[in-house]
C-alpha atoms as a PDB file:
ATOM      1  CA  UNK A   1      31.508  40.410 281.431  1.00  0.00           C
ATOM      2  CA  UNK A   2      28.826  38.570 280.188  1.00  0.00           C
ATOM      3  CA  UNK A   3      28.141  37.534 276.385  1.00  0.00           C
ATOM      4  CA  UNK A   4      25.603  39.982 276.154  1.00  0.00           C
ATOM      5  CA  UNK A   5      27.493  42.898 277.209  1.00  0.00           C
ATOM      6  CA  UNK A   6      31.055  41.558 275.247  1.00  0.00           C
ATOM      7  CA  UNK A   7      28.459  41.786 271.496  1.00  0.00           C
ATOM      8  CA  UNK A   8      27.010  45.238 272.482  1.00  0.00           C
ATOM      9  CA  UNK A   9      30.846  46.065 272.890  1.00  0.00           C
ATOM     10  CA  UNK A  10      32.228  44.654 269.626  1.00  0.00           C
ATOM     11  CA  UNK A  11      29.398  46.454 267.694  1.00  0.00           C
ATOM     12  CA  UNK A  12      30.322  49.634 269.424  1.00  0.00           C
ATOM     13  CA  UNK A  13      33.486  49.529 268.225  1.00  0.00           C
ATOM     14  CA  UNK A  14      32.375  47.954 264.265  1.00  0.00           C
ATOM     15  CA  UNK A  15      30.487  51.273 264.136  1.00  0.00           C
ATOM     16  CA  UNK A  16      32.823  53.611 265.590  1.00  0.00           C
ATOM     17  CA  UNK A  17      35.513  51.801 263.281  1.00  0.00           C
ATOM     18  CA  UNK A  18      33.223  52.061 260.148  1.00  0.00           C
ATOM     19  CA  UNK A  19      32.603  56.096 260.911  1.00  0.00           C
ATOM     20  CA  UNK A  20      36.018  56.358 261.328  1.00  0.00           C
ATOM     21  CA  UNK A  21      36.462  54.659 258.201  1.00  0.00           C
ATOM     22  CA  UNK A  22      33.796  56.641 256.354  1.00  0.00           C
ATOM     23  CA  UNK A  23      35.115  59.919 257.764  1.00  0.00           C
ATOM     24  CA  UNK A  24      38.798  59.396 256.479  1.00  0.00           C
ATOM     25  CA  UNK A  25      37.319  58.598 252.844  1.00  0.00           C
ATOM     26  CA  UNK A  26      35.619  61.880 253.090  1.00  0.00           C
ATOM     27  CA  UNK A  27      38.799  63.952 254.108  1.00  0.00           C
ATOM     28  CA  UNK A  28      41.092  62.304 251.037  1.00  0.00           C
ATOM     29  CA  UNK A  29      38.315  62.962 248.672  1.00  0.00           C
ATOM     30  CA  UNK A  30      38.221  66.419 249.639  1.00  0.00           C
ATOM     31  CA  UNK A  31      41.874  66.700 250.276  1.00  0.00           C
ATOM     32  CA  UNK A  32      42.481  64.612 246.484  1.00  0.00           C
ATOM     33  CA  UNK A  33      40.326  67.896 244.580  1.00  0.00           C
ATOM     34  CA  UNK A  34      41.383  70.552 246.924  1.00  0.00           C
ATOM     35  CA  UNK A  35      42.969  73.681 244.219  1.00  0.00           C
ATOM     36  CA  UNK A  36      41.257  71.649 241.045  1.00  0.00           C
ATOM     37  CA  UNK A  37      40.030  74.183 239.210  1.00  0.00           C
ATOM     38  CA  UNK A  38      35.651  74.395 238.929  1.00  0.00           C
ATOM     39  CA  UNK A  39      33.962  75.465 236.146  1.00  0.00           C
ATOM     40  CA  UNK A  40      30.952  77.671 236.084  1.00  0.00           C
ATOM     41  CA  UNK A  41      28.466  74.805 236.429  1.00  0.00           C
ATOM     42  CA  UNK A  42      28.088  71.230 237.775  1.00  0.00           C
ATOM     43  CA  UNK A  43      27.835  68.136 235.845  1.00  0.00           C
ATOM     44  CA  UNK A  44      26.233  65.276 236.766  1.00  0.00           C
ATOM     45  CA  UNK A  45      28.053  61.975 235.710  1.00  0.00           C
ATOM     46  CA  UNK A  46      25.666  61.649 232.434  1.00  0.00           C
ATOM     47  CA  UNK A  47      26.378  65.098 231.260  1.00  0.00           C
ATOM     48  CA  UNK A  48      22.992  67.176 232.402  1.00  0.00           C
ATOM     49  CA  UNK A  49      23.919  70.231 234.262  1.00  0.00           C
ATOM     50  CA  UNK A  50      23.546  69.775 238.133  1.00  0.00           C
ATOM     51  CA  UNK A  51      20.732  71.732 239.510  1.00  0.00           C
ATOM     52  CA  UNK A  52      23.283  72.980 242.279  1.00  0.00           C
ATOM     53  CA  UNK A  53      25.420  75.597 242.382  1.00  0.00           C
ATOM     54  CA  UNK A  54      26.868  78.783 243.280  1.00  0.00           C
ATOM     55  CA  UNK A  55      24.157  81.789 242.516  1.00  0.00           C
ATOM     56  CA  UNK A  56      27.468  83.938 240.624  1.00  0.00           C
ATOM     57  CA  UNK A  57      28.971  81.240 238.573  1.00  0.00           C
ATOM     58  CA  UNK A  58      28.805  82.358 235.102  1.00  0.00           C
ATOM     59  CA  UNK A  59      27.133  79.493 233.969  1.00  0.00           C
ATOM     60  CA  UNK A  60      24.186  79.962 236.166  1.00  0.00           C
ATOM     61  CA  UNK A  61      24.375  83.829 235.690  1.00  0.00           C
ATOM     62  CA  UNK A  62      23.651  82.610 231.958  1.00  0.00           C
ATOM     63  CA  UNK A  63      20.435  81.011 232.600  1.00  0.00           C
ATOM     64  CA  UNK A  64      22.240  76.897 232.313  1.00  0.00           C
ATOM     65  CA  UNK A  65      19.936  74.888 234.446  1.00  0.00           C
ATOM     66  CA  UNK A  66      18.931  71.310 235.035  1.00  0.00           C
ATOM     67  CA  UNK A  67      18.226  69.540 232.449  1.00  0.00           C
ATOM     68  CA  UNK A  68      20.501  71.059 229.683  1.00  0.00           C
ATOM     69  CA  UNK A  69      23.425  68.798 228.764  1.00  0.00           C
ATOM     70  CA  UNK A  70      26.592  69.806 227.683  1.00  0.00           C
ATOM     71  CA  UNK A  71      27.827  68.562 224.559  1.00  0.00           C
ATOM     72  CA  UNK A  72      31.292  69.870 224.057  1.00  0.00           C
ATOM     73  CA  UNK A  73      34.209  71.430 225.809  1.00  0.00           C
ATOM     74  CA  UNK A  74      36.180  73.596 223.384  1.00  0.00           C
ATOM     75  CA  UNK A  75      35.464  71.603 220.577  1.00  0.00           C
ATOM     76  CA  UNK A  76      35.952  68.832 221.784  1.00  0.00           C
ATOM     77  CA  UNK A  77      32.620  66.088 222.324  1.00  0.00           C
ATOM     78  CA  UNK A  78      31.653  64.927 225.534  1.00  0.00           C
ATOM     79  CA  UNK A  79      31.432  61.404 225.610  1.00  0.00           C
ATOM     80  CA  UNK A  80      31.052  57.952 227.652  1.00  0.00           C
ATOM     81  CA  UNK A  81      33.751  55.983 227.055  1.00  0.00           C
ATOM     82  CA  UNK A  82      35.384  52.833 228.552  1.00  0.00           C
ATOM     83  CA  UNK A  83      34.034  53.246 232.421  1.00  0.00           C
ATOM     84  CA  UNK A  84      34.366  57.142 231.960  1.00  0.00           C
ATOM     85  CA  UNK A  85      31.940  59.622 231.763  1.00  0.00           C
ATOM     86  CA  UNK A  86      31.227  62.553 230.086  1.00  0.00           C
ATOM     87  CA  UNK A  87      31.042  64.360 233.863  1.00  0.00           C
ATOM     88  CA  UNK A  88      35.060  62.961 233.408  1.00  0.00           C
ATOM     89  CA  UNK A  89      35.518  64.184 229.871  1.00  0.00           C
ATOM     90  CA  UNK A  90      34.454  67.149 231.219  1.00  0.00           C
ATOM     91  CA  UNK A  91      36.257  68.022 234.159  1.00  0.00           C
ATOM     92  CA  UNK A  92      40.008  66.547 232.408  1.00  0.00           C
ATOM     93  CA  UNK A  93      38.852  69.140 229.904  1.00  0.00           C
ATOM     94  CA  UNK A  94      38.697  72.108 232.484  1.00  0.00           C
ATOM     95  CA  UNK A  95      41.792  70.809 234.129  1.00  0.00           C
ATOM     96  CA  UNK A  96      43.695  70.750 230.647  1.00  0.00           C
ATOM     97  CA  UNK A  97      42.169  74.246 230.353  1.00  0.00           C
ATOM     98  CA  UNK A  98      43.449  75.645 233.560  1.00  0.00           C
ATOM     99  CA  UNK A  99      47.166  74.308 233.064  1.00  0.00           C
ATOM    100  CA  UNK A 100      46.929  76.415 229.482  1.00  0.00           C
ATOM    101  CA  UNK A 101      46.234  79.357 231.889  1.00  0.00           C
ATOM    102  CA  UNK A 102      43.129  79.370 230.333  1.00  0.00           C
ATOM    103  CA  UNK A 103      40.174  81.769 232.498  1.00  0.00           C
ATOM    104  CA  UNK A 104      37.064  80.483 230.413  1.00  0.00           C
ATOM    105  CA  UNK A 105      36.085  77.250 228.137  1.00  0.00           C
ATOM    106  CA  UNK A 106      33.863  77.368 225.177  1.00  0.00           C
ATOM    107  CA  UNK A 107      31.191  74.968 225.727  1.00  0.00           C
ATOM    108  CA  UNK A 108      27.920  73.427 223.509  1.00  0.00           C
ATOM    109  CA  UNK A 109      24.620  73.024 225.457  1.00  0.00           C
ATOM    110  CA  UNK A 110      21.870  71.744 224.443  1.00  0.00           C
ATOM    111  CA  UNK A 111      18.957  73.190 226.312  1.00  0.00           C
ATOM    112  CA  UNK A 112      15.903  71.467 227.669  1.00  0.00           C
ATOM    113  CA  UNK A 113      13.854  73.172 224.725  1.00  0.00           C
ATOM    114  CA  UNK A 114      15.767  71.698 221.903  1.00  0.00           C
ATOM    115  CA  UNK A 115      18.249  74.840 221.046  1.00  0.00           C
ATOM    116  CA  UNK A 116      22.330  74.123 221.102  1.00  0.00           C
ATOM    117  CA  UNK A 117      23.783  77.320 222.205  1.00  0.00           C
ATOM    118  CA  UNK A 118      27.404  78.309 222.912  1.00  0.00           C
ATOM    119  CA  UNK A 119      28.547  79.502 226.175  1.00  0.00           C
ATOM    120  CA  UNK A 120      31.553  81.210 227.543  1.00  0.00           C
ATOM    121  CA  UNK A 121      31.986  79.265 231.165  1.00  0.00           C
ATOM    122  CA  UNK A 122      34.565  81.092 233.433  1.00  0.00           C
ATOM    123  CA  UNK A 123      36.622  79.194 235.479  1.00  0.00           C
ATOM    124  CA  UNK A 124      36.856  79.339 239.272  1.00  0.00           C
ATOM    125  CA  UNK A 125      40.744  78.782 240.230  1.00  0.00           C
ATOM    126  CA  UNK A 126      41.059  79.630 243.652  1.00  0.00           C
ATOM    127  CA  UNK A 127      38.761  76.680 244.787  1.00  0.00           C
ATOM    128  CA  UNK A 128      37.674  77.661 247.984  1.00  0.00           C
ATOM    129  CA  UNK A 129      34.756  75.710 247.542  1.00  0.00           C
ATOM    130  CA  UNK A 130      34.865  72.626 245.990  1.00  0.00           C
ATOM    131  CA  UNK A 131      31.677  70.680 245.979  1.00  0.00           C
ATOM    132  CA  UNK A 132      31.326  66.716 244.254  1.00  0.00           C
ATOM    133  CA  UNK A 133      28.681  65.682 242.634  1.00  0.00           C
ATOM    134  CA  UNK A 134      28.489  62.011 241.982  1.00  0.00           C
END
């Protein structure tokens, strides 16, 4: 075997070992959020509402769409602190929610026209789909 042949090889098996790699961080990040409950909308990690989502979520059946920002979860303010997000903020909230047996949260939105308005966000627990927005 030549030197040629022995590098083509070794970088075979770098990127079969980095897919590999790759493809087992993708299955424990699913695996890690598989039965977390999902609110009625996405958030992005700075707090807009994700322009993805399921067409029947109740926050997109109620008209929330990119750019609004959610500003609070029950009452309680969605904010950046200490490496965390409000995106974080927000989904600890639904989780704390969901272990009340809560089926909806109360959340503030301020909408890309200026208006705060109050929405009653249903929450998906069976989470058959989960989907990660980062």
């Amino acid at each position: 075997m030549n030197s040629t042949t022995r590098q083509i090889t070794l970088g075979a098996w770098l990127i079969a070992v980095g897919t590999l790699l790759v493809g087992a961080n993708a299955l424990f990040q699913a695996a890690r959020c598989y039965g977390r409950p999902i609110a009625g909308v996405l958030l992005c990690p700075d707090g807009t509402i994700a322009s993805i989502g399921m067409p029947d979520w109740s926050g997109i059946e109620q008209g929330l769409r990119f750019p609004d920002r959610m500003l609070s979860i029950d009452g309680a303010a969605l904010v950046s602190s200490h490496g965390s997000s409000p995106a974080d903020a927000w989904d600890s909230q639904v989780d704390a929610a969901a272990r009340r047996g809560a089926v909806s949260v109360r959340a503030l939105v301020a909408t890309a026209d200026g208006a705060a308005l109050r929405f009653d966000i249903h929450l998906q627990g069976d989470a058959e789909t989960v989907f990660l927005v980062y």
